[in-house]
N, C-alpha and C. Protein backbone atom coordinates (compact mmCIF):
# COMPACT_ATOMS: atom_id res chain seq x y z
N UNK A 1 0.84 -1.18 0.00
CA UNK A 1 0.00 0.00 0.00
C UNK A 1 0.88 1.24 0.00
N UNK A 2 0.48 2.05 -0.97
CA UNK A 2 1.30 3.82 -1.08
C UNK A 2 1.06 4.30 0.14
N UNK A 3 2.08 5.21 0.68
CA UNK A 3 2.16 5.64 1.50
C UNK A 3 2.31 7.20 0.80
N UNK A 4 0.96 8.17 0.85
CA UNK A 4 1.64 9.44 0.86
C UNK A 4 1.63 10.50 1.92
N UNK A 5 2.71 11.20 1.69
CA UNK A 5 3.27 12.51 2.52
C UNK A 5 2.08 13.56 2.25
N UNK A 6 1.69 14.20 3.63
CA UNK A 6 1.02 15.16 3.65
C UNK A 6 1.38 16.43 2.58
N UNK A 7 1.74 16.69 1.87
CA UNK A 7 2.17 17.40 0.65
C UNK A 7 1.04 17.19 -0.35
N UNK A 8 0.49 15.64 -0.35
CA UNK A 8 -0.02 15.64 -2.02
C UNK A 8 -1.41 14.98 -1.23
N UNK A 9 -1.93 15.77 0.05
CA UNK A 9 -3.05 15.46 0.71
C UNK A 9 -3.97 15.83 0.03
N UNK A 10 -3.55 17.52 -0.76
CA UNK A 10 -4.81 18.19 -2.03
C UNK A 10 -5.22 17.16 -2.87
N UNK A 11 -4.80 16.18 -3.50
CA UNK A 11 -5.33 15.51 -4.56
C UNK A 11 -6.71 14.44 -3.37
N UNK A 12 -7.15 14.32 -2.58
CA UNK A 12 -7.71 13.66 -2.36
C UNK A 12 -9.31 14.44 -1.80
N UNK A 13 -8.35 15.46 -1.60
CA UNK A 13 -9.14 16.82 -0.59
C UNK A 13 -10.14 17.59 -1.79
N UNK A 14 -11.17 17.21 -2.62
CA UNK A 14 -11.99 18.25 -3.22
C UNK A 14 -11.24 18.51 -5.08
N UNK A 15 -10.16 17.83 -4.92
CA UNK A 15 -9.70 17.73 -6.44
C UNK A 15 -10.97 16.82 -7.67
N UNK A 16 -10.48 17.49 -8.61
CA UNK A 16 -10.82 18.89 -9.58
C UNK A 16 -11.63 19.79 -9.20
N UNK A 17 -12.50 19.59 -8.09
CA UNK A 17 -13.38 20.52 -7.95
C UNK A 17 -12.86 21.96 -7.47
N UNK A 18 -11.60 21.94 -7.14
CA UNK A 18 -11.23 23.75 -6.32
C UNK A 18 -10.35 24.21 -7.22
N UNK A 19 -10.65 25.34 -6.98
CA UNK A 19 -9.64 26.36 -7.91
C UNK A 19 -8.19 26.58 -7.33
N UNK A 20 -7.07 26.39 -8.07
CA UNK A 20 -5.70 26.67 -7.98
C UNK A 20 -5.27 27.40 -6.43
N UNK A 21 -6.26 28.33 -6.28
CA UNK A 21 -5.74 28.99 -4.75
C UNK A 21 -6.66 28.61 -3.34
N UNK A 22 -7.65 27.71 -4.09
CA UNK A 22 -8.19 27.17 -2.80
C UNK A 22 -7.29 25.39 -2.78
N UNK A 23 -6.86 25.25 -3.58
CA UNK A 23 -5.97 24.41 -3.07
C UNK A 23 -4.12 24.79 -2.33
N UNK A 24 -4.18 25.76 -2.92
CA UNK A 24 -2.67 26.51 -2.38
C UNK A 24 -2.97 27.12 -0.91
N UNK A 25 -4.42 27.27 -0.55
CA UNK A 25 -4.66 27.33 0.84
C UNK A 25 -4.78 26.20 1.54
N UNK A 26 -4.76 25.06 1.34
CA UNK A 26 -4.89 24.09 1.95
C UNK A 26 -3.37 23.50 2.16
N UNK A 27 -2.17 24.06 1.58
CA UNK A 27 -1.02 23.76 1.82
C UNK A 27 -0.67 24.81 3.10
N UNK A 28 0.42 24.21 3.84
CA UNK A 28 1.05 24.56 4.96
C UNK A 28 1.59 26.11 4.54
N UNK A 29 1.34 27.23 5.71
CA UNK A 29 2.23 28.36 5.13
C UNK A 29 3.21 28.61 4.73
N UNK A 30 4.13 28.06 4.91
CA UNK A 30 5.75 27.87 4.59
C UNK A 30 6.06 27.16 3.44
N UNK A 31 4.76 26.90 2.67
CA UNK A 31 5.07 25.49 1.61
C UNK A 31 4.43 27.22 0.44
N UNK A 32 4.69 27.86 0.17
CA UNK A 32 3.99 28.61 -0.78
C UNK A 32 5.45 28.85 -1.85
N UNK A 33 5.56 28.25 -2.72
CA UNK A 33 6.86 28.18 -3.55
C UNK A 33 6.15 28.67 -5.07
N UNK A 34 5.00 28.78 -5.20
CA UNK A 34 4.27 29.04 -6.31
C UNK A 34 5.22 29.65 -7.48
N UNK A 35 5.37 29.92 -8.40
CA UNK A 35 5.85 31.44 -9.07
C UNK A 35 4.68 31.63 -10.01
N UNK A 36 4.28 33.03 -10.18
CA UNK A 36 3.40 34.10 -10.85
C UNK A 36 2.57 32.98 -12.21
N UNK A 37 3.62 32.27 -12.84
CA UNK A 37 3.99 31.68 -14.13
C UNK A 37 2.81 30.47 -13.93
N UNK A 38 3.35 30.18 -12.95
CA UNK A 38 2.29 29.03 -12.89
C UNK A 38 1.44 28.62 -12.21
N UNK A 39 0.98 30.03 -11.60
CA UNK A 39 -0.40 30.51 -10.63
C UNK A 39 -0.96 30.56 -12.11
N UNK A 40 -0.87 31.24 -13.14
CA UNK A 40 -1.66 31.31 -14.26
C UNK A 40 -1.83 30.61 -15.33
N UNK A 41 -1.08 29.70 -15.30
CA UNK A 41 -1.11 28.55 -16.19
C UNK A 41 -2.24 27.70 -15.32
N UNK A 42 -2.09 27.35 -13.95
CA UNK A 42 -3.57 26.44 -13.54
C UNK A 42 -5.02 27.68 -13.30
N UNK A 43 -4.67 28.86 -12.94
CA UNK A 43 -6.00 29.23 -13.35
C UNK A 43 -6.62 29.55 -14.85
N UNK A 44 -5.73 29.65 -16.24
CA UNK A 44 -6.51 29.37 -17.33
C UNK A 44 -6.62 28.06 -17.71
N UNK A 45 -5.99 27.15 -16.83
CA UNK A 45 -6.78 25.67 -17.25
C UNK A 45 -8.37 25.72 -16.29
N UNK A 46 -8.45 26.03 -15.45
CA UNK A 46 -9.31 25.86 -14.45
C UNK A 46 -10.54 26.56 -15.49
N UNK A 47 -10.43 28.02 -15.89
CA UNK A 47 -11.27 28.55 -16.55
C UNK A 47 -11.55 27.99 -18.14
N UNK A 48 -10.75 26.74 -18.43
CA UNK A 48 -11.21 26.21 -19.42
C UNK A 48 -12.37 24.79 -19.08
N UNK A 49 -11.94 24.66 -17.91
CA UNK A 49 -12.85 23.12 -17.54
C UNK A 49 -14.00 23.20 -18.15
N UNK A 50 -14.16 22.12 -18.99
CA UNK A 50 -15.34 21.52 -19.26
C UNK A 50 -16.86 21.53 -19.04
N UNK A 51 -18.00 21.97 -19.26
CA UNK A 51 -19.03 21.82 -18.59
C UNK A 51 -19.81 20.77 -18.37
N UNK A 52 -20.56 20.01 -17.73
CA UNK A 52 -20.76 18.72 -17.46
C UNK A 52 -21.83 18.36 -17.93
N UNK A 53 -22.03 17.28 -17.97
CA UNK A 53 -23.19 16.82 -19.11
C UNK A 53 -24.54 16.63 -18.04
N UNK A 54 -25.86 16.94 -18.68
CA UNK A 54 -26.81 16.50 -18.43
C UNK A 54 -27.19 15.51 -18.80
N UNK A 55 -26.38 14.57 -17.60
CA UNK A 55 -26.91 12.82 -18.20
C UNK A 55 -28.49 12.74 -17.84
N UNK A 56 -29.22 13.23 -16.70
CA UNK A 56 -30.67 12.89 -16.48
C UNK A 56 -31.36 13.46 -17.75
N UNK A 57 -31.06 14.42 -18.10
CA UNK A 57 -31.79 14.93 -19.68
C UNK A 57 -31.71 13.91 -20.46
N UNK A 58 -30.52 13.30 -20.96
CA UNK A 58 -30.30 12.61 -21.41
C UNK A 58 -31.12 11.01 -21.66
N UNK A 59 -31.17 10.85 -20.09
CA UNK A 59 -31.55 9.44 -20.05
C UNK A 59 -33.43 9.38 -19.90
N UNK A 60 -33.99 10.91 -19.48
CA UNK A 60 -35.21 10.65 -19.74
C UNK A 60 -35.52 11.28 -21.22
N UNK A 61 -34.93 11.30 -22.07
CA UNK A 61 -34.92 11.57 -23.21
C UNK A 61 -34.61 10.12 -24.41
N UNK A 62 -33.78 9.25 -23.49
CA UNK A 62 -33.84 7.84 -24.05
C UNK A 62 -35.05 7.01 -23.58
N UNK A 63 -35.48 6.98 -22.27
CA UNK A 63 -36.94 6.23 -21.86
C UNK A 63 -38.09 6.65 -22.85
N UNK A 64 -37.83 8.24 -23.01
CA UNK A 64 -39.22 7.64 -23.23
C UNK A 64 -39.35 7.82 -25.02
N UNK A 65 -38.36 7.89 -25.23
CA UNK A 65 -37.66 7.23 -26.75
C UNK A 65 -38.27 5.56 -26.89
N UNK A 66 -37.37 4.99 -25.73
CA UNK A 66 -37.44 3.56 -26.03
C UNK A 66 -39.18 3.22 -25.97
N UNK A 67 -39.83 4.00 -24.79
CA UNK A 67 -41.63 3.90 -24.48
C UNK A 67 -42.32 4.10 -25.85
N UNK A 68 -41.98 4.91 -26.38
CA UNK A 68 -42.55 5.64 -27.53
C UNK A 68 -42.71 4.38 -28.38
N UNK A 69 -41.94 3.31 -28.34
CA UNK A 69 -42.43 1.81 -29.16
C UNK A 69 -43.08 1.43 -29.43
N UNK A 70 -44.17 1.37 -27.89
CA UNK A 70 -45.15 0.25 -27.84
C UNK A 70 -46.61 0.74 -28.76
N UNK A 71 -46.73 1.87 -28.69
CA UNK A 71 -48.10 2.66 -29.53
C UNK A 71 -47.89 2.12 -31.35
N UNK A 72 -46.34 2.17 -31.30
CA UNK A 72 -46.22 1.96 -33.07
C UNK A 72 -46.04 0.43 -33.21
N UNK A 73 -45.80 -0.26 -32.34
CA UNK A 73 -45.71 -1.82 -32.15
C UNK A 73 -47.06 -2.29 -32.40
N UNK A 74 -48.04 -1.65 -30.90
CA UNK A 74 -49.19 -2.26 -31.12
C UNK A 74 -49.89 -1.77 -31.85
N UNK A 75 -50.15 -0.68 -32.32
CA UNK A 75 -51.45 -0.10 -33.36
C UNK A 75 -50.51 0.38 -34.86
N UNK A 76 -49.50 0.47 -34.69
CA UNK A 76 -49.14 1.18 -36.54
C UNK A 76 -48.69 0.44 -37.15
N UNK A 77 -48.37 0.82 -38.08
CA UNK A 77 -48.13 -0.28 -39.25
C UNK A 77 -46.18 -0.55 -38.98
N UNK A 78 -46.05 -1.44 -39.36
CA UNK A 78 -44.75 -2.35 -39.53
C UNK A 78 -43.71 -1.25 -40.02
N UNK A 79 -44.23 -0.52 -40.70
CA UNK A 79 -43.47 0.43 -41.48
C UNK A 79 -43.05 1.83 -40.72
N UNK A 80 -43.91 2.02 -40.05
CA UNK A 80 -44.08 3.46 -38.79
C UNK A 80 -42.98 2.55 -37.88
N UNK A 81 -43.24 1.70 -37.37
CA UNK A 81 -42.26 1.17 -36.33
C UNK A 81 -40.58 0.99 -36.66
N UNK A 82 -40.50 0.41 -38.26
CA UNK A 82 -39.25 0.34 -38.36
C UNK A 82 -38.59 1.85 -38.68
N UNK A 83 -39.29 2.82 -39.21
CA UNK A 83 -39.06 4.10 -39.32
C UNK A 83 -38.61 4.84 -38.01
N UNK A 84 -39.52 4.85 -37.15
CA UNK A 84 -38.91 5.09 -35.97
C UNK A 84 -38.22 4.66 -35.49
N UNK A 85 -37.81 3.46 -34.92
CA UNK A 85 -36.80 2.95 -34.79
C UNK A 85 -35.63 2.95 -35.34
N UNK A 86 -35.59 3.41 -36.47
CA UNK A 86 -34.20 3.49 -37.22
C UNK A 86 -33.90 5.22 -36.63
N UNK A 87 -34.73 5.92 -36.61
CA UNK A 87 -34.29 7.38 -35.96
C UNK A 87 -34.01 7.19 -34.89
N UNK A 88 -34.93 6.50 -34.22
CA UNK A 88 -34.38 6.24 -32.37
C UNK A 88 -32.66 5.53 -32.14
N UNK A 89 -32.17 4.88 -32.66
CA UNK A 89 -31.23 3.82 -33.04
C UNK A 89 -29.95 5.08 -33.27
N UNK A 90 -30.47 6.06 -34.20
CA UNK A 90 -29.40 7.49 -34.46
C UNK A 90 -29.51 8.16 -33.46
N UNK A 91 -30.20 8.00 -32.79
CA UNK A 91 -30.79 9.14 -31.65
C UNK A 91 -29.55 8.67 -30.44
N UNK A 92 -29.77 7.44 -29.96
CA UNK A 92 -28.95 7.13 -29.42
C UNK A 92 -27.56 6.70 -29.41
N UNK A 93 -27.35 6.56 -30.92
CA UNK A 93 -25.92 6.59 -30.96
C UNK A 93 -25.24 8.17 -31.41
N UNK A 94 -26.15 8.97 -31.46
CA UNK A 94 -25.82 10.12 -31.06
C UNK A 94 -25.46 10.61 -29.64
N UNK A 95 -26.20 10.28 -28.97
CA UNK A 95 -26.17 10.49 -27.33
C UNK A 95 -24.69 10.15 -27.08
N UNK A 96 -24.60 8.60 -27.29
CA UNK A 96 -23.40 7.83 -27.18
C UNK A 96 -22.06 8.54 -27.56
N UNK A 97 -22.29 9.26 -28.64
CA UNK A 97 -20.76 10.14 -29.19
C UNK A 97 -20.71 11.15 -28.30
N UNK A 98 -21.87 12.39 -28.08
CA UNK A 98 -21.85 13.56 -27.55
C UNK A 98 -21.22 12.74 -25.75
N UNK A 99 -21.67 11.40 -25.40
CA UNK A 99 -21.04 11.47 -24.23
C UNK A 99 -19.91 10.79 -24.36
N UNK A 100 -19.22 10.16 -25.19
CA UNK A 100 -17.84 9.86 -25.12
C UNK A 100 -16.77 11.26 -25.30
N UNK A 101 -17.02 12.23 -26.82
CA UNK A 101 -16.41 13.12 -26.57
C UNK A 101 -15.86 13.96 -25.57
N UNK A 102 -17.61 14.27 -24.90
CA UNK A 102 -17.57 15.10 -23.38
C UNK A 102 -16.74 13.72 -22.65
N UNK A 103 -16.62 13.25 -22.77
CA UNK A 103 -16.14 12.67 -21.69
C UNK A 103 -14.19 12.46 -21.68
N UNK A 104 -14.52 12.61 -22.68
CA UNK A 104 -12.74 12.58 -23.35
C UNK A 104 -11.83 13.41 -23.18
N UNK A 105 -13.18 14.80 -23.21
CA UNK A 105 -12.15 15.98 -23.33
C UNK A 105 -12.19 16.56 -21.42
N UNK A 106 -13.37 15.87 -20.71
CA UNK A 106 -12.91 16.24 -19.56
C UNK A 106 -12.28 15.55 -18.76
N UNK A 107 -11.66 14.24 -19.39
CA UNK A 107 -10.70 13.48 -18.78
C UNK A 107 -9.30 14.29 -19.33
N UNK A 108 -9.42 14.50 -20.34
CA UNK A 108 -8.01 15.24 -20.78
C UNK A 108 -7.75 16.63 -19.84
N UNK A 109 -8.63 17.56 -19.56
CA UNK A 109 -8.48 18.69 -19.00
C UNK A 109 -8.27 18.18 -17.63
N UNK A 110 -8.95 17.28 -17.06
CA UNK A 110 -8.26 16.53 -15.25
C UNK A 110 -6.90 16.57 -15.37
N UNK A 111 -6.50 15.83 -16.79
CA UNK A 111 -5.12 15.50 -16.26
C UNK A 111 -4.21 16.60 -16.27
N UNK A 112 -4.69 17.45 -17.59
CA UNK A 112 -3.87 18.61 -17.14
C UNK A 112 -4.01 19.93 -16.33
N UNK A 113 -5.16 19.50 -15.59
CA UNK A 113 -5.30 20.73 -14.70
C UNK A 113 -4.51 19.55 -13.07
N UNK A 114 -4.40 18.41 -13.40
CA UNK A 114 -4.28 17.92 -12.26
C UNK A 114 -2.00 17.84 -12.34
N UNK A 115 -1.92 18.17 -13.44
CA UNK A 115 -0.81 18.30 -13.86
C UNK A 115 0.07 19.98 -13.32
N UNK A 116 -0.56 20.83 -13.75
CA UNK A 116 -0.34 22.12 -13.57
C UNK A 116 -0.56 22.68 -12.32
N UNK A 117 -1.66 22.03 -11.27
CA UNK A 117 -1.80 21.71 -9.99
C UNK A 117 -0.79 21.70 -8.95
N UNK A 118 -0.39 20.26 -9.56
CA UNK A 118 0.84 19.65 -8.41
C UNK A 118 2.00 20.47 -9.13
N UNK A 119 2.41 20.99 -10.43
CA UNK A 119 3.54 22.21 -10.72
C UNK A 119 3.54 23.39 -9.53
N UNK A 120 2.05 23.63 -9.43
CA UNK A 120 2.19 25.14 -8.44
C UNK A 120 2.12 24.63 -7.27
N UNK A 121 1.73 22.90 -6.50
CA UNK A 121 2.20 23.12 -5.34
C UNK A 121 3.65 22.81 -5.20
N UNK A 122 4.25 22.22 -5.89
CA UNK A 122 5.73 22.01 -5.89
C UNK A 122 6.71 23.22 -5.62
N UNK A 123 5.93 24.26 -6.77
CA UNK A 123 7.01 25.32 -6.70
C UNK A 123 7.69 25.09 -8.14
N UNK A 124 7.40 23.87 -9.09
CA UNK A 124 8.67 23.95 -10.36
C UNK A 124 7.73 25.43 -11.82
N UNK A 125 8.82 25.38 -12.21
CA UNK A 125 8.53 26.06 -13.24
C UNK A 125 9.31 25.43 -14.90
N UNK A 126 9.13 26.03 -15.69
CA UNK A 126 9.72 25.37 -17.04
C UNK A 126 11.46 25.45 -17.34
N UNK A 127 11.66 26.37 -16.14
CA UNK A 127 13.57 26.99 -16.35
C UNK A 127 14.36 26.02 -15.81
């Protein structure tokens, strides 16, 4: 089992959710090694984060997609049903892309806001 040093306690403490200086407050006073450079490199990642998906929109937007069946199953013609269904079928593999993308690009921005993070609690810079 890892053993970590109270130093990299922020990553467990409210990470991704706090901004660059509410995590630099949660470090010890004497630990403030920041430089200017890369106080602003994690707050324009921070102000790029991602906005999060409305999966409940989403998913009552697939129910009652999938509900919407049974009326063209039991009363319409063969032809209404496979019609719809072939839109419903796009419908949801639409859903499916819009949430892999979102999901791609806010795994990518974690890592580099979780990257630029631990730079400003360290203290390193690019020199």
């Amino acid at each position: 089992m890892a053993k970590f040093s109270g130093s990299y306690s922020w990553i467990f403490r409210g990470f991704p959710d706090l901004d660059p200086d509410a995590i630099l407050r949660q470090q010890p006073a004497n630990e403030h090694l920041a430089t200017e450079e890369e106080r602003q490199r994690a707050w324009w990642l921070w102000q790029r984060r991602p906005r999060g998906m409305n999966i409940l929109l989403y998913g009552i937007l697939l129910g009652v997609g999938a509900m919407a069946h049974t009326p063209f199953l039991l009363l319409g013609s063969p032809l209404l049903f496979c019609l719809f269904h072939s839109v419903y079928i796009l419908f949801v593999l639409w859903v499916v892309g819009v949430f892999y993308f979102r999901e791609r690009r806010y795994r990518r921005w974690k890592k580099d806001y979780l990257r630029a993070v631990a730079r400003l609690v360290r203290g390193e810079s690019d020199q």
